[in-house]
N, C-alpha and C. Protein backbone atom coordinates (compact mmCIF):
# COMPACT_ATOMS: atom_id res chain seq x y z
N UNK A 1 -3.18 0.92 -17.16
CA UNK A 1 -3.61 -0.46 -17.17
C UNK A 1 -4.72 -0.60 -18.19
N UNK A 2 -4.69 -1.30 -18.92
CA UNK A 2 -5.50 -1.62 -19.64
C UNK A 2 -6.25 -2.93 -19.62
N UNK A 3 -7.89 -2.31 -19.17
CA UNK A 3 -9.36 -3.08 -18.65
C UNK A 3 -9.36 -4.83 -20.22
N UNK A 4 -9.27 -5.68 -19.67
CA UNK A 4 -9.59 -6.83 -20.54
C UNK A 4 -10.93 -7.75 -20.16
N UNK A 5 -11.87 -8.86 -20.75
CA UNK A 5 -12.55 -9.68 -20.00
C UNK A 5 -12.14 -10.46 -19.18
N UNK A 6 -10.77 -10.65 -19.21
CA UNK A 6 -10.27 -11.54 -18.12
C UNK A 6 -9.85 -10.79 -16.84
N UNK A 7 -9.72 -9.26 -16.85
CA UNK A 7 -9.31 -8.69 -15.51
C UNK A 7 -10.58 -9.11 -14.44
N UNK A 8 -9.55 -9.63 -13.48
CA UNK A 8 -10.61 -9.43 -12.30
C UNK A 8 -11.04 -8.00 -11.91
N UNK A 9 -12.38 -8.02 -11.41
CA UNK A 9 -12.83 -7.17 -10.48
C UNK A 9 -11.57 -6.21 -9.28
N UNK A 10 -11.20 -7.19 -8.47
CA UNK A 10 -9.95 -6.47 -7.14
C UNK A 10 -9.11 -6.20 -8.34
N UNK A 11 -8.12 -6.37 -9.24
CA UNK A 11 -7.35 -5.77 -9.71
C UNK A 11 -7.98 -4.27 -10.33
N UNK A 12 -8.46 -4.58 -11.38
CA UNK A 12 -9.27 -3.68 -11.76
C UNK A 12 -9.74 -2.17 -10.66
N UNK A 13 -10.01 -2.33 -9.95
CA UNK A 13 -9.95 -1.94 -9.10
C UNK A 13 -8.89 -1.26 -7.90
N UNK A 14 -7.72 -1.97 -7.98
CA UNK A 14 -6.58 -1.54 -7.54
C UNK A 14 -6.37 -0.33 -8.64
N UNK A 15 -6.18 -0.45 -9.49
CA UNK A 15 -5.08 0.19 -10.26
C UNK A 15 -6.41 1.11 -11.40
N UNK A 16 -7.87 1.12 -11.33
CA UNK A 16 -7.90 1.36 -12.56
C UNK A 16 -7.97 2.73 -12.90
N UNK A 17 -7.50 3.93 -12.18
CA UNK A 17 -6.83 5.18 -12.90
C UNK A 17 -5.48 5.30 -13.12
N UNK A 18 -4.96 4.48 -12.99
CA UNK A 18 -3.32 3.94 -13.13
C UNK A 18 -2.58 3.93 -14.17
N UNK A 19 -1.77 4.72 -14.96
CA UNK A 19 -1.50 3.82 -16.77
C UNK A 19 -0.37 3.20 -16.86
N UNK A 20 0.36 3.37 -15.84
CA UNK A 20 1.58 2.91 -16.03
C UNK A 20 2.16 2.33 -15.43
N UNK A 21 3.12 1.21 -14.98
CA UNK A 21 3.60 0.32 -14.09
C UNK A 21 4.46 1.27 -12.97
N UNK A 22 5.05 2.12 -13.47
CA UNK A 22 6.22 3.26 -12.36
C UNK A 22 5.58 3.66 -11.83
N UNK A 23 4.42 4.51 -12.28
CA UNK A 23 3.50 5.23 -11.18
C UNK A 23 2.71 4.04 -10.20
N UNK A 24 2.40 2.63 -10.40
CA UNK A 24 1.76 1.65 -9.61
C UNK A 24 2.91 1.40 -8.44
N UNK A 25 4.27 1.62 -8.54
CA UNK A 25 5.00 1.27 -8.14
C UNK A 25 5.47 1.93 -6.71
N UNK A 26 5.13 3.36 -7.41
CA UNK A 26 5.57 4.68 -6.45
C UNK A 26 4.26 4.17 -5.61
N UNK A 27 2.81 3.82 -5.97
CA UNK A 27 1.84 3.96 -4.99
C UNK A 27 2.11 2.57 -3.88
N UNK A 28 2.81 1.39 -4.28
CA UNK A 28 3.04 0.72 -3.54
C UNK A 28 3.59 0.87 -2.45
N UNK A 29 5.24 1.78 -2.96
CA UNK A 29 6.08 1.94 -1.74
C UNK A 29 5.87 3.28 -1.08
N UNK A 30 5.27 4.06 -1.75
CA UNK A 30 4.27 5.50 -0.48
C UNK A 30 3.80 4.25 0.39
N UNK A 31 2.19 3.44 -0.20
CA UNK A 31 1.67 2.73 1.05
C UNK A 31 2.50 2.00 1.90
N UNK A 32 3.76 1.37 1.67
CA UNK A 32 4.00 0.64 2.13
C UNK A 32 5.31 1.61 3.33
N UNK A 33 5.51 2.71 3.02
CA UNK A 33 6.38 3.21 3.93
C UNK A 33 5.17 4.34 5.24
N UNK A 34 3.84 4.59 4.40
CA UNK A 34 3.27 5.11 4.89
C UNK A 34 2.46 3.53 6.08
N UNK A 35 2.60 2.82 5.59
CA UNK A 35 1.94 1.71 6.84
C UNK A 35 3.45 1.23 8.13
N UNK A 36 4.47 1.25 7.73
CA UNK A 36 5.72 1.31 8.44
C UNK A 36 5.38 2.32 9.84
N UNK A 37 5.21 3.75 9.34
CA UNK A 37 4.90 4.97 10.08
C UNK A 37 3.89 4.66 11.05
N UNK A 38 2.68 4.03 10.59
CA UNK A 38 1.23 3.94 11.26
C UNK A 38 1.57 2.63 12.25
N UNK A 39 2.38 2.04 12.19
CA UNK A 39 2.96 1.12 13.77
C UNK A 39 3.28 2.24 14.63
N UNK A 40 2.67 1.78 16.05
CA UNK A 40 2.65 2.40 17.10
C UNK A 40 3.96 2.33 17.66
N UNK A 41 4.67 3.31 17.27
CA UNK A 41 5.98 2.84 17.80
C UNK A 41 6.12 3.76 18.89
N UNK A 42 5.51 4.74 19.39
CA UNK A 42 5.33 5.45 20.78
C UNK A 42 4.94 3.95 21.96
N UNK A 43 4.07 3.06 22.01
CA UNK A 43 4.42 2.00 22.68
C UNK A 43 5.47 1.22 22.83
N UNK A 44 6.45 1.44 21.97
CA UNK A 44 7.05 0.22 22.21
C UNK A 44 9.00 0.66 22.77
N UNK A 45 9.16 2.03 22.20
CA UNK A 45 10.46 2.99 22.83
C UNK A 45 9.70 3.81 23.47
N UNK A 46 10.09 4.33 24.75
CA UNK A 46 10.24 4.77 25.76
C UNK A 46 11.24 5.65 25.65
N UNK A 47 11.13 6.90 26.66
CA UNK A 47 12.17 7.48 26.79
C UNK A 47 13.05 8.54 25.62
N UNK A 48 12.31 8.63 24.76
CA UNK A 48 12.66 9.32 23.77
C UNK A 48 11.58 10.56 23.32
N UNK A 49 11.68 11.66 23.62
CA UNK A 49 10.42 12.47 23.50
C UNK A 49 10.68 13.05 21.85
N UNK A 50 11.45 13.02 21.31
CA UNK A 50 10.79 13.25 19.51
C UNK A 50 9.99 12.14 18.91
N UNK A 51 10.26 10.52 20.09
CA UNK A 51 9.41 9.41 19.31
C UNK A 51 8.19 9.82 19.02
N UNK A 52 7.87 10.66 20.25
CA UNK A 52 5.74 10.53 20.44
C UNK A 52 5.60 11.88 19.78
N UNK A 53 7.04 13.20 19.28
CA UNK A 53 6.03 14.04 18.46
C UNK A 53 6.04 13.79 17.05
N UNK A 54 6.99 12.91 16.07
CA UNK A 54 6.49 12.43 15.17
C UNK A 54 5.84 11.18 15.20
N UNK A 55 6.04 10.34 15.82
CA UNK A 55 5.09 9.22 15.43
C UNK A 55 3.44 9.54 16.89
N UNK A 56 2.44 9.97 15.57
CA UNK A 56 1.38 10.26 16.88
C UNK A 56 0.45 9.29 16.95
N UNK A 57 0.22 8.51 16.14
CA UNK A 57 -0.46 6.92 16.18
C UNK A 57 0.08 6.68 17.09
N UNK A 58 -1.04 5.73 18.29
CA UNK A 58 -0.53 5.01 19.57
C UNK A 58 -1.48 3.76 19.62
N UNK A 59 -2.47 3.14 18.53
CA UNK A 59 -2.95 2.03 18.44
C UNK A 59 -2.69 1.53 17.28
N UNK A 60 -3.27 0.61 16.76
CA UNK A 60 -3.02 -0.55 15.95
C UNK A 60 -4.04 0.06 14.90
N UNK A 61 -4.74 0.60 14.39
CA UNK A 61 -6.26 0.56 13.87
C UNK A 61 -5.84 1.11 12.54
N UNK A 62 -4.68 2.06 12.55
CA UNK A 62 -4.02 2.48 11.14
C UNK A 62 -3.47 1.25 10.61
N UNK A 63 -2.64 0.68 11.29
CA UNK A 63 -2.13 -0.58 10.20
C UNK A 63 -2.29 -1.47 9.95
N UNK A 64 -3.50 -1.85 10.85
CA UNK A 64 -4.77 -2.88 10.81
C UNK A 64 -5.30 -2.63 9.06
N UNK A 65 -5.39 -1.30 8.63
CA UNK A 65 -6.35 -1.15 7.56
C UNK A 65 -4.64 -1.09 6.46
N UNK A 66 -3.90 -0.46 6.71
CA UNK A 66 -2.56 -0.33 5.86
C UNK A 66 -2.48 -1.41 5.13
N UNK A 67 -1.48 -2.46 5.80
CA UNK A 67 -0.92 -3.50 5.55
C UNK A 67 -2.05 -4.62 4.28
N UNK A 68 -3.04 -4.88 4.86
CA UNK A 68 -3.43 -5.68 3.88
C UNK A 68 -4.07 -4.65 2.65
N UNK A 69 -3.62 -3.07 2.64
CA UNK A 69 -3.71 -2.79 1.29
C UNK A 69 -3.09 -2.61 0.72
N UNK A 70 -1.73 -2.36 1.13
CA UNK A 70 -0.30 -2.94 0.58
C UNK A 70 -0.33 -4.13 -0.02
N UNK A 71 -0.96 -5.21 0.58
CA UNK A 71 -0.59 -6.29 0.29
C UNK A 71 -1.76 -6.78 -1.26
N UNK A 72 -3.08 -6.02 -1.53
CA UNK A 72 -3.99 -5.93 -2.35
C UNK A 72 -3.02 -5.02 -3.59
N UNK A 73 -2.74 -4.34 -3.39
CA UNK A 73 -1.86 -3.49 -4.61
C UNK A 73 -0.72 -4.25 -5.06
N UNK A 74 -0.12 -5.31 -4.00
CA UNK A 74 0.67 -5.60 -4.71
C UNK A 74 0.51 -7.35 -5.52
N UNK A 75 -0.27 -8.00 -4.91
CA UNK A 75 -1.11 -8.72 -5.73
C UNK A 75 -1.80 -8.41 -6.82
N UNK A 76 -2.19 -7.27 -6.72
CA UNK A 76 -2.88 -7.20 -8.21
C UNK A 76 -1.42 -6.87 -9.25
N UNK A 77 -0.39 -5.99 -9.14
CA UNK A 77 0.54 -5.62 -9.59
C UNK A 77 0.92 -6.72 -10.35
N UNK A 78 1.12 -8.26 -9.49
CA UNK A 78 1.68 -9.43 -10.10
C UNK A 78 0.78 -9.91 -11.06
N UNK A 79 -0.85 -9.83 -10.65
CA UNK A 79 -1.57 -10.14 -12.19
C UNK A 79 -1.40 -9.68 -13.13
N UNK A 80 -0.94 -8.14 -13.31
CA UNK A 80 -0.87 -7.24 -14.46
C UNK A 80 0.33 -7.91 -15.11
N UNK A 81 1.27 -7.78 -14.48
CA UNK A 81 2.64 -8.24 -14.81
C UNK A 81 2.33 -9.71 -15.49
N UNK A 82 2.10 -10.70 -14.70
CA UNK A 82 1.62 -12.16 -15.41
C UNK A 82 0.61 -12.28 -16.56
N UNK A 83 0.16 -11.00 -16.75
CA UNK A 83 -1.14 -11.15 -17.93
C UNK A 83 -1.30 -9.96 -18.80
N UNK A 84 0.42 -8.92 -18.64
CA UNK A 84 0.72 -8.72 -19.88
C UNK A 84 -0.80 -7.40 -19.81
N UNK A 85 -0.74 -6.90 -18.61
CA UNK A 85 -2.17 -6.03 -18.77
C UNK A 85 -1.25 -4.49 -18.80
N UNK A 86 -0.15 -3.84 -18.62
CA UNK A 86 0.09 -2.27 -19.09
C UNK A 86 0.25 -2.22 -20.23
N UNK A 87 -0.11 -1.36 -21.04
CA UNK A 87 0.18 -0.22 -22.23
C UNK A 87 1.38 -0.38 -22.60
């Protein structure tokens, strides 16, 4: 990504060891499959004992913080894209 006077601060910030749009891309959908995981899904199936030994989150507090940084990476993604900011 390449830093301009018009980048905001939060973008800037999202991405700025980043150079390339593929690698921004891969970090989106890691976070975004890694915040999928961090739902407590041991509350909600029953009855299945491999649910609770891979999924070991049993509150909300992981995807409380996940989700809206998914959602920060990928907002900034669309500024870059709209303003012509990768290499």
């Amino acid at each position: 990504m390449k830093k301009t006077d018009t980048t905001p601060l939060w973008v800037f910030l999202a991405f700025s060891s980043i150079e390339k749009r593929k690698t921004a891309l891969i970090l989106i959908w890691s976070n975004l499959i890694f915040s999928l995981y961090c739902i407590p899904w041991v509350n909600y199936i029953s009855g299945h004992e491999w649910i609770s030994k891979l999924f070991l989150i049993d509150d909300w507090s992981w995807s409380g913080i996940m989700l809206p940084m998914t959602l920060w990476y990928w907002l900034s993604l669309r500024w870059i894209d709209k303003n012509a900011g990768w290499e």
